[in-house]
N, C-alpha and C. Protein backbone atom coordinates (compact mmCIF):
# COMPACT_ATOMS: atom_id res chain seq x y z
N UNK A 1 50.39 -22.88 38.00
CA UNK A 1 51.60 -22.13 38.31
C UNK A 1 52.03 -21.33 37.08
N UNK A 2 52.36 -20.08 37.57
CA UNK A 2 52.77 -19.54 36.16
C UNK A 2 54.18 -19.63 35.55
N UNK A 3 54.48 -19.51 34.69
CA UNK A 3 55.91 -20.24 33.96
C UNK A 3 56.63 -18.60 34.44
N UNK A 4 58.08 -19.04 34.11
CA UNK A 4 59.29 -18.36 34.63
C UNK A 4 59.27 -17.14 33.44
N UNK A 5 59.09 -17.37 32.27
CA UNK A 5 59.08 -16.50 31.10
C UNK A 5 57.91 -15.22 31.68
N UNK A 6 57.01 -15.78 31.96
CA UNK A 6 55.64 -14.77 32.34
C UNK A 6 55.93 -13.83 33.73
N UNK A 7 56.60 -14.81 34.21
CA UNK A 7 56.60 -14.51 35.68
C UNK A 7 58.32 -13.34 35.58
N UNK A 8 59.31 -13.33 34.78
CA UNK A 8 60.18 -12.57 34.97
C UNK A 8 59.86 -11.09 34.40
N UNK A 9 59.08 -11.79 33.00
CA UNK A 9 58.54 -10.25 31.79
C UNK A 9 57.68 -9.02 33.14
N UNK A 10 56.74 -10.10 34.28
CA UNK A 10 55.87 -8.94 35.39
C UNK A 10 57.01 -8.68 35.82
N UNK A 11 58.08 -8.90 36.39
CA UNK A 11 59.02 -8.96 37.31
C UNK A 11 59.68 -7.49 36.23
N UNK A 12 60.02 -7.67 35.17
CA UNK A 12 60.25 -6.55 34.35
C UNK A 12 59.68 -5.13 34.54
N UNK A 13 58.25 -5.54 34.52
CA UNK A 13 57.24 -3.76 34.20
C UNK A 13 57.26 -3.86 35.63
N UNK A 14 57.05 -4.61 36.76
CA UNK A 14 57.42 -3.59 37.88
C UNK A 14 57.87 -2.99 38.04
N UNK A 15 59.80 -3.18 37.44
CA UNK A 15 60.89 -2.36 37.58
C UNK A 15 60.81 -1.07 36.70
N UNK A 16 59.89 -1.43 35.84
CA UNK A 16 59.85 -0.10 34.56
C UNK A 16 58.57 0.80 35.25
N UNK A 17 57.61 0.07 35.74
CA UNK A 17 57.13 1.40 36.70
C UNK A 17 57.76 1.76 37.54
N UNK A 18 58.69 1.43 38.47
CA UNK A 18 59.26 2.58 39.39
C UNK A 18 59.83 3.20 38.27
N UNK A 19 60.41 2.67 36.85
CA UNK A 19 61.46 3.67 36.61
C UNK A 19 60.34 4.65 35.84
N UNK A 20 59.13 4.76 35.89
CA UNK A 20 58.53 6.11 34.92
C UNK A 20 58.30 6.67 36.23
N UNK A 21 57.94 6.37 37.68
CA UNK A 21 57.76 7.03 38.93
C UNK A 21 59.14 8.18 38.62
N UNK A 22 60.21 7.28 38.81
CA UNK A 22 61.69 8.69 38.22
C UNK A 22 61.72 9.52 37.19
N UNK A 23 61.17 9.08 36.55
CA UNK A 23 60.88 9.42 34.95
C UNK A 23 59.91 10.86 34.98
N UNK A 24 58.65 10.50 35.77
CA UNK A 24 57.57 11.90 36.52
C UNK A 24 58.39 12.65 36.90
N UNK A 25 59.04 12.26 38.37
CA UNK A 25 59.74 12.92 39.01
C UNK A 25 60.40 13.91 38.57
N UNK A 26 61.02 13.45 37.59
CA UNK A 26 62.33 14.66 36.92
C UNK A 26 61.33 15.18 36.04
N UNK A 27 60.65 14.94 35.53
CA UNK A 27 59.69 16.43 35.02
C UNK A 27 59.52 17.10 36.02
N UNK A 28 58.67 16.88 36.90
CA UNK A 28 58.25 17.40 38.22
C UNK A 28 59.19 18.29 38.72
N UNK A 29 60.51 17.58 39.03
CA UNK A 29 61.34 18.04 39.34
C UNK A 29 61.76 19.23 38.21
N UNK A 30 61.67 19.65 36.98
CA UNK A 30 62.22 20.69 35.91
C UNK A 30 61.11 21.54 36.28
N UNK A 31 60.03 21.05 36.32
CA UNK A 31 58.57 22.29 36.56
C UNK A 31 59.31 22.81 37.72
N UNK A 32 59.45 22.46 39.17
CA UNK A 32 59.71 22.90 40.38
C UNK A 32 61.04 24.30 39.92
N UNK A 33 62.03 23.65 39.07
CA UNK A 33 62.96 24.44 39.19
C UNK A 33 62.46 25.84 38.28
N UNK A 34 61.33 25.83 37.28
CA UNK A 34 61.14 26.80 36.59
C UNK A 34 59.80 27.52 37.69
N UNK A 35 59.58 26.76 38.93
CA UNK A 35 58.57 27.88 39.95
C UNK A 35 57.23 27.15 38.76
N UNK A 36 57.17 26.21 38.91
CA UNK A 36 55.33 25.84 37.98
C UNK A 36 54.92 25.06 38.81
N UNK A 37 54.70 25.26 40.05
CA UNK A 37 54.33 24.55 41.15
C UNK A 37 52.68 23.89 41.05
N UNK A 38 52.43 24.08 40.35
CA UNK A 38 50.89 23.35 39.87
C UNK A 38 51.15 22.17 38.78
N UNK A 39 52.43 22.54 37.81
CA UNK A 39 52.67 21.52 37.06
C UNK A 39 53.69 20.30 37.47
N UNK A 40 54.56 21.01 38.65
CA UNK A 40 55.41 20.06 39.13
C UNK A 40 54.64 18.97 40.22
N UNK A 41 53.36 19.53 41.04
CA UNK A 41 52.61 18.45 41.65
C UNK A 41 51.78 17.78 40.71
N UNK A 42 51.30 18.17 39.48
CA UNK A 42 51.06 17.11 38.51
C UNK A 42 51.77 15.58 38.48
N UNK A 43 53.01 16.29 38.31
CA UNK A 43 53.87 15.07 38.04
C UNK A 43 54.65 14.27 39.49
N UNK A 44 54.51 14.94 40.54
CA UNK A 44 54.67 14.34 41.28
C UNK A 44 53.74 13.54 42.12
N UNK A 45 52.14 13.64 41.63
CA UNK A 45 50.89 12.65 41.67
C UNK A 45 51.30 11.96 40.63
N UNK A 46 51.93 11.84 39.34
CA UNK A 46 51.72 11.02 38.58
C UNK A 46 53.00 9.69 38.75
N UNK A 47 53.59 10.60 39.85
CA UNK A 47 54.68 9.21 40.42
C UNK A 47 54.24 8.24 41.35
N UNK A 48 53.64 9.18 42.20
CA UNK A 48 52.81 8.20 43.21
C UNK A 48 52.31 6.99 42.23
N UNK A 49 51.56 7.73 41.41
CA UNK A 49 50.77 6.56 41.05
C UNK A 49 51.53 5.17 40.35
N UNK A 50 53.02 5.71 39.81
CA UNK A 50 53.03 4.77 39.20
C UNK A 50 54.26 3.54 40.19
N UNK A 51 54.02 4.48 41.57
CA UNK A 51 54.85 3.39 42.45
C UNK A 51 53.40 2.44 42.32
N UNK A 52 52.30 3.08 43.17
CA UNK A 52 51.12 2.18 43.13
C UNK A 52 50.92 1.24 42.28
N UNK A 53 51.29 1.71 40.96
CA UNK A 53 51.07 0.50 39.64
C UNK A 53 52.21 -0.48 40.14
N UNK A 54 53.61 -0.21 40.46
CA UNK A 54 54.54 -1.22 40.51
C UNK A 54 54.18 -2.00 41.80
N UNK A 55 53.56 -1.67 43.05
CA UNK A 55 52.77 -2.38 44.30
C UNK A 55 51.74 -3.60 43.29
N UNK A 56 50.90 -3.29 42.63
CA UNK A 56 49.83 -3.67 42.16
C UNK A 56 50.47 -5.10 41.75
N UNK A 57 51.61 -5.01 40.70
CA UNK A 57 52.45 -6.17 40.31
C UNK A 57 53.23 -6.87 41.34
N UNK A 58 53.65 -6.27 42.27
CA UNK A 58 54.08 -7.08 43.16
C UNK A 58 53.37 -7.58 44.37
N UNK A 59 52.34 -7.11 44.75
CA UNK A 59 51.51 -7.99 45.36
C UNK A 59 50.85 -9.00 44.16
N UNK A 60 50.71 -9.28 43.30
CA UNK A 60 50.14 -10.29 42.40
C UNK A 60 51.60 -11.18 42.32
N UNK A 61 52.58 -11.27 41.78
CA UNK A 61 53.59 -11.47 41.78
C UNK A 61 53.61 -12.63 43.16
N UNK A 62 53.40 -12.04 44.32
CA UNK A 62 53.53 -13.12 45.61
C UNK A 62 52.30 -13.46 45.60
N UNK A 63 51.24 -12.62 45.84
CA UNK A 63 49.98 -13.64 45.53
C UNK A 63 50.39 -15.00 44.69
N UNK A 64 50.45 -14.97 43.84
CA UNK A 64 50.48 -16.17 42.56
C UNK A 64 52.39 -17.05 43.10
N UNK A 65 52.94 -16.96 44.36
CA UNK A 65 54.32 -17.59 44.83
C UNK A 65 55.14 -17.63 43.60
N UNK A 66 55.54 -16.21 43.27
CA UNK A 66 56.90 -16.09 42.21
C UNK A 66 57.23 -14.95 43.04
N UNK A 67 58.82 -15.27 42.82
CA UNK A 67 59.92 -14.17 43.64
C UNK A 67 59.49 -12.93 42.56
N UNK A 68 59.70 -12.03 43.66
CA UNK A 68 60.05 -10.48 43.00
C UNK A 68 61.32 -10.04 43.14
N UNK A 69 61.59 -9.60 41.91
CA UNK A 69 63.48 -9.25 42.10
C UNK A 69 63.16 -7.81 41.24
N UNK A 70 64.03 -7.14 42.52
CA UNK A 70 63.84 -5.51 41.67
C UNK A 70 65.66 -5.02 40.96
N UNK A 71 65.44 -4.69 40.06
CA UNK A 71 66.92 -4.31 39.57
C UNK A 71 66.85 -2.55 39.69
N UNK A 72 68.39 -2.95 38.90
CA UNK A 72 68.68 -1.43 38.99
C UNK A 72 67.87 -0.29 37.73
N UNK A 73 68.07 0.75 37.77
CA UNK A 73 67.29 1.58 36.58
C UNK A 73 68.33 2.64 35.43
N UNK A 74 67.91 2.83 35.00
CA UNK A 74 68.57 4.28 33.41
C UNK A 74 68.20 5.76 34.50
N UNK A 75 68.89 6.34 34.30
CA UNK A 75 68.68 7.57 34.72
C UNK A 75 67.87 8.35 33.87
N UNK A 76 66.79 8.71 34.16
CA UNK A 76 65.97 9.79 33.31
C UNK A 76 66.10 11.03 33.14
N UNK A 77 65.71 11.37 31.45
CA UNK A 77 65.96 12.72 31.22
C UNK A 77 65.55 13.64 32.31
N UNK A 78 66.49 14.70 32.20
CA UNK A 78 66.29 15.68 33.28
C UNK A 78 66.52 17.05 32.38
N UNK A 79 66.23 17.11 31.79
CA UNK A 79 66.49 18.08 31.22
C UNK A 79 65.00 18.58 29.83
N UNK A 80 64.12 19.63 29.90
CA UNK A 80 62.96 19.54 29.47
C UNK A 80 63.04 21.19 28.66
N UNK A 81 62.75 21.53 27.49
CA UNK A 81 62.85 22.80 27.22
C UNK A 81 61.07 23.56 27.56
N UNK A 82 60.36 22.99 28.10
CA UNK A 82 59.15 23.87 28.30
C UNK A 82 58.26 22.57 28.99
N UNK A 83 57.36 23.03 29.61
CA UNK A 83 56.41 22.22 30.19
C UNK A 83 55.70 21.15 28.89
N UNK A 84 55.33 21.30 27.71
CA UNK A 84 54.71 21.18 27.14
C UNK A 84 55.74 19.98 26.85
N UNK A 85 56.90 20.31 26.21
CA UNK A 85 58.05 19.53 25.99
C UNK A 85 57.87 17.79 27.26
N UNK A 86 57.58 18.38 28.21
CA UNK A 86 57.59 17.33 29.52
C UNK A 86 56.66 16.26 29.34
N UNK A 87 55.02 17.12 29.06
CA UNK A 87 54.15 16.27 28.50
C UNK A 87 54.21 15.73 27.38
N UNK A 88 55.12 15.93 26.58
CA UNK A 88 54.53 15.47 24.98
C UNK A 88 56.03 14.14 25.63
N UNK A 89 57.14 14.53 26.09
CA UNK A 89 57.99 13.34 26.56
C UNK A 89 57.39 12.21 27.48
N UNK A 90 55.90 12.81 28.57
CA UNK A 90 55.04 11.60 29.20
C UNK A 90 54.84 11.29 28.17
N UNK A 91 54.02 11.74 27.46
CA UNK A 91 52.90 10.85 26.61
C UNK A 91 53.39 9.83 25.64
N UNK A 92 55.08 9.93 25.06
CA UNK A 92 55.80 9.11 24.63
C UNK A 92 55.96 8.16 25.71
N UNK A 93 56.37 8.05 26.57
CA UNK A 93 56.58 7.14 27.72
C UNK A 93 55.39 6.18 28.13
N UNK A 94 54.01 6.73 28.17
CA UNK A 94 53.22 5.93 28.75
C UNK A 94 52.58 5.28 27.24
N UNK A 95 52.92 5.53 25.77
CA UNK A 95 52.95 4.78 24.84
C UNK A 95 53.68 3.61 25.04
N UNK A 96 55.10 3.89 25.47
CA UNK A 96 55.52 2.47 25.74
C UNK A 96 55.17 1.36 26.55
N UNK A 97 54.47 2.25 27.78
CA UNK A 97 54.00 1.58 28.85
C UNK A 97 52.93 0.34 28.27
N UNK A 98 52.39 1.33 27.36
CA UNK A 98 51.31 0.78 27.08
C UNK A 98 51.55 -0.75 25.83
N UNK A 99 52.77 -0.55 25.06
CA UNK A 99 52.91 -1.28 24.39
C UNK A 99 53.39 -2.65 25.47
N UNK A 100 54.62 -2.47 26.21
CA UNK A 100 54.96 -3.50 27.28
C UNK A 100 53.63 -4.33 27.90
N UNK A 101 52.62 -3.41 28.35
CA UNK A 101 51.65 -4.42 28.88
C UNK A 101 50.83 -4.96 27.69
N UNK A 102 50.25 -4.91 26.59
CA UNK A 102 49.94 -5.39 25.82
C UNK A 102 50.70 -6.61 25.24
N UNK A 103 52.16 -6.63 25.37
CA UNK A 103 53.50 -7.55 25.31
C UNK A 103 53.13 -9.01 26.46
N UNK A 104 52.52 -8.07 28.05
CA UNK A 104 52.69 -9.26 28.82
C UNK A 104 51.41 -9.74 28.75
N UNK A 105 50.12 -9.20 28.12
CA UNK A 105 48.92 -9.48 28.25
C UNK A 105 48.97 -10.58 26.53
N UNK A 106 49.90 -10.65 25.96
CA UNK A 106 49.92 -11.61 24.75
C UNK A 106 50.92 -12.93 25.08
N UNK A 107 51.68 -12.90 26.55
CA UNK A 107 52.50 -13.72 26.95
C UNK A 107 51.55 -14.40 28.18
N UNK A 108 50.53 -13.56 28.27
CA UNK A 108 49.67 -14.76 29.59
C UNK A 108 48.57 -15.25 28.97
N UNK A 109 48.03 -14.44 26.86
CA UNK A 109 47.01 -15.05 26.41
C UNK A 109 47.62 -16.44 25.68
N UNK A 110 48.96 -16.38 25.40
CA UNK A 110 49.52 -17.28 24.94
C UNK A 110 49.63 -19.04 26.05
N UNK A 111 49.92 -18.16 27.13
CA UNK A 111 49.98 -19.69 28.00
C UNK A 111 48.60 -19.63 28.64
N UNK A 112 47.65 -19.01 28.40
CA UNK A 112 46.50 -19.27 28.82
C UNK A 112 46.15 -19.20 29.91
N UNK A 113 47.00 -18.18 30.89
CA UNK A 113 46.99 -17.79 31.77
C UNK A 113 45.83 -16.65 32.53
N UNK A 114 44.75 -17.53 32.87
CA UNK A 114 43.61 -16.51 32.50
C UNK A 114 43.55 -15.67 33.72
N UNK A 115 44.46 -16.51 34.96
CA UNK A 115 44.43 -15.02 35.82
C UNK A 115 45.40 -13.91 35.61
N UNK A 116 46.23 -14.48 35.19
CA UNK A 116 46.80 -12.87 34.93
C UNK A 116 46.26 -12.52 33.61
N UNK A 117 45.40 -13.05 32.70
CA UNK A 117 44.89 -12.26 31.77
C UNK A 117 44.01 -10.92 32.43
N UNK A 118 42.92 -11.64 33.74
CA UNK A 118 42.29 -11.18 33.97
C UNK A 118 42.90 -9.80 35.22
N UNK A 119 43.75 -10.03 35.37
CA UNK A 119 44.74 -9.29 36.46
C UNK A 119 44.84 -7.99 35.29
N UNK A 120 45.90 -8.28 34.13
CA UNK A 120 46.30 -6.87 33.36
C UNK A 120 45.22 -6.60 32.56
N UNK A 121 44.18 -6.72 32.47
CA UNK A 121 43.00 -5.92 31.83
C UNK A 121 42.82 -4.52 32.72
N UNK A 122 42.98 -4.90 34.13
CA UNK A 122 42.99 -3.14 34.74
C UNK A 122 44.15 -2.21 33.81
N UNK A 123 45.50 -3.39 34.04
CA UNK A 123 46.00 -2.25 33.35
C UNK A 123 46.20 -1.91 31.81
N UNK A 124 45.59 -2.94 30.94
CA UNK A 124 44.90 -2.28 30.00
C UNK A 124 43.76 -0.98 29.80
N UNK A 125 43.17 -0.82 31.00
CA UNK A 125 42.36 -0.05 31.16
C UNK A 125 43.26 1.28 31.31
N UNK A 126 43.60 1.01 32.04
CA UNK A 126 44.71 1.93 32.62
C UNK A 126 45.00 2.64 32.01
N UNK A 127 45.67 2.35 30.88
CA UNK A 127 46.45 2.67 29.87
C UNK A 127 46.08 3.72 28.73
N UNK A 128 44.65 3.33 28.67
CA UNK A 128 43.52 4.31 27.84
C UNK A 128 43.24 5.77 28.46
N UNK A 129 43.18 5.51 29.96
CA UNK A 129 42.96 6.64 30.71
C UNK A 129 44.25 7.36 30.48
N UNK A 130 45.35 6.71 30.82
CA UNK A 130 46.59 7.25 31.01
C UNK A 130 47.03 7.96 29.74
N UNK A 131 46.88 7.28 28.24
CA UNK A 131 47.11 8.54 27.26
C UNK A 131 46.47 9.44 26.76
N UNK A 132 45.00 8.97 26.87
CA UNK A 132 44.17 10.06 26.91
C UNK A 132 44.57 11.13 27.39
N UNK A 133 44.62 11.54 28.49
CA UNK A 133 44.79 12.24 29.58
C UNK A 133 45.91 12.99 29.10
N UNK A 134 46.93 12.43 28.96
CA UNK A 134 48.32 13.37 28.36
C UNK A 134 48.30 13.64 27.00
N UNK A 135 47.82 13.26 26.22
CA UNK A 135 47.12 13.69 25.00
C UNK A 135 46.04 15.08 25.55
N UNK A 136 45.03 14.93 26.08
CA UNK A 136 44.08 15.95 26.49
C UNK A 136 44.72 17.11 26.99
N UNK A 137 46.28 16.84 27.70
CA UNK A 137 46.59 18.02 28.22
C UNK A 137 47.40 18.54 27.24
N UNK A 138 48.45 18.03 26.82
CA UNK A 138 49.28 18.34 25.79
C UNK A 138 48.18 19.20 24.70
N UNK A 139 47.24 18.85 23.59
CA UNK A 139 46.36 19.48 23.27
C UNK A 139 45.74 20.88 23.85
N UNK A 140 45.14 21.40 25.41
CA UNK A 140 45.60 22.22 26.25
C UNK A 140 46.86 23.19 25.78
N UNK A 141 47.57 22.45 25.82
CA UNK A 141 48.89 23.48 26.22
C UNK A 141 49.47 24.26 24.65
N UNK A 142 49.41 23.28 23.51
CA UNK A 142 49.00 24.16 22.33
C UNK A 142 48.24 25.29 21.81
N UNK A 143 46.83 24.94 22.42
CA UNK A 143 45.49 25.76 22.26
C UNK A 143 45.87 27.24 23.15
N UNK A 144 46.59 27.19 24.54
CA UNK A 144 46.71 27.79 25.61
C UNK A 144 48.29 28.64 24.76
N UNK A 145 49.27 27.95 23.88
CA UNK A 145 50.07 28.26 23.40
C UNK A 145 50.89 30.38 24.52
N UNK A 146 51.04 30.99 24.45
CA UNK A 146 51.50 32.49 25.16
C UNK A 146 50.45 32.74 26.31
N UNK A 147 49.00 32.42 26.04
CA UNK A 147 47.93 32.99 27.13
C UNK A 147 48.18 32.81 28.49
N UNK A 148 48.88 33.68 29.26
CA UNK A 148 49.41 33.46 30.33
C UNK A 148 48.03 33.14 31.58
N UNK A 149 46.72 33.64 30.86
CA UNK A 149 46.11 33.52 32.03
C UNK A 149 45.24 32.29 31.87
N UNK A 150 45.09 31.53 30.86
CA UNK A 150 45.09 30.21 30.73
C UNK A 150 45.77 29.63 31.26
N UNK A 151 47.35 29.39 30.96
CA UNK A 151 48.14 28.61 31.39
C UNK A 151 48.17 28.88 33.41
N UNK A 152 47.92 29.77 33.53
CA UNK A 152 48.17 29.70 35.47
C UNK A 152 46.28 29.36 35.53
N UNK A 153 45.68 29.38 34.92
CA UNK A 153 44.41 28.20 35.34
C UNK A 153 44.85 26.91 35.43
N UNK A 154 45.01 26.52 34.35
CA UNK A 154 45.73 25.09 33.84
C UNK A 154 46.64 24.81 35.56
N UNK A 155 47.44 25.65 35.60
CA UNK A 155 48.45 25.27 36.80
C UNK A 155 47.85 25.32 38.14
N UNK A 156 46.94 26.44 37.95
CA UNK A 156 46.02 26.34 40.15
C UNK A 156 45.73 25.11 39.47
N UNK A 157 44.69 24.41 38.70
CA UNK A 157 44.08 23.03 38.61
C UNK A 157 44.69 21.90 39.00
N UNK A 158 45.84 21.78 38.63
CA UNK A 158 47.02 21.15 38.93
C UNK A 158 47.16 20.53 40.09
N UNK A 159 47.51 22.29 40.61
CA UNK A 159 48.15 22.07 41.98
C UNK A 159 47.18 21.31 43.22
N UNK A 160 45.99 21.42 42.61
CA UNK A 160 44.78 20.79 43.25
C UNK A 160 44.89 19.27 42.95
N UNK A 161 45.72 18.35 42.13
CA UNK A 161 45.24 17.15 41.83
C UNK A 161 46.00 16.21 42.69
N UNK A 162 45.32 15.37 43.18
CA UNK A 162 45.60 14.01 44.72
C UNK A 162 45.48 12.71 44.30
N UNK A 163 46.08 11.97 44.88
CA UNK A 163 46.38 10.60 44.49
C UNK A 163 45.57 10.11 45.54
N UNK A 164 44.57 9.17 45.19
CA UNK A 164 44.24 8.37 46.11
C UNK A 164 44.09 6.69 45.70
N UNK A 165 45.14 5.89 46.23
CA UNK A 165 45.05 4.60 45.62
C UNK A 165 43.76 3.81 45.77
N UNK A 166 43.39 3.11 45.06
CA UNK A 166 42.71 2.23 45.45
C UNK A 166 42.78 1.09 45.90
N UNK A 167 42.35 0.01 46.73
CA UNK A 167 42.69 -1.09 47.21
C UNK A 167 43.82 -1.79 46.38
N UNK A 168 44.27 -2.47 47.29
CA UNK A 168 45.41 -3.13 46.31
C UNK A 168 44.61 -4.72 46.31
């Protein structure tokens, strides 16, 4: 059985992935209002996904018979001075992400909790993809710096990108 300490800290990053799902959103939502409709479905795939991540914990969560309790959230910045600004504010965010699960993956190596060790190694994985990725674009958007016809490549690409979960 897993202890109450382990079991509230998951109960935690569930709630902190919906809150980066809001967190996307309102980028998403600042692209939409500046008409960057390739960069605002960026970020509104990158919410999906991170409801999916908060599903992921809560089906494990009842799998393993510990209550899930969802609280309330911080209102996220809404306010972004350039697209670039948005990403370089993800890529701070999913740093933290990344530090929190490393937090609960040293609280289940500690009680020796080897299934949920073996549970957050995806999202250790995860995590590599995930700053990469906003690192890779952010980098992009420097290099791309005025080139308007870079940057509306960058954005059709975008507007092309789909969420497809994988099994839960």
């Amino acid at each position: 059985m897993m202890n109450e300490t382990l079991s509230h800290a998951l109960n935690e990053q569930l709630n902190f992935e919906l809150y980066s799902a809001h967190v996307y959103l309102a980028i998403g939502a600042y692209c939409s209002g500046e008409s960057l409709d390739g960069f605002a479905n960026f970020f509104i795939v990158q919410a999906e996904e991170e409801r999916f991540h908060a599903m992921k914990i809560y089906k494990y969560l009842n799998d393993r018979g510990c209550r899930v309790t969802l609280s309330g959230m911080e209102t996220p910045n809404n306010d972004y001075n350039s697209v670039l600004d948005g990403f370089e504010q993800a890529y701070q965010h999913e740093q933290e992400v990344t530090k929190r699960i490393y937090h609960l993956s040293d609280l289940a190596l500690n009680d020796r909790e080897h299934a949920t060790i073996q549970f957050l190694k995806w999202f250790i994985d995860e995590q590599v993809e995930e700053e990469s990725m906003f690192d890779s674009i952010i980098q992009k958007l420097k290099r791309i710096d005025k080139d308007s016809n870079a940057f509306f490549m960058l954005e059709n690409e975008f507007s092309q990108r789909k969420f497809t979960p994988p099994a839960l």
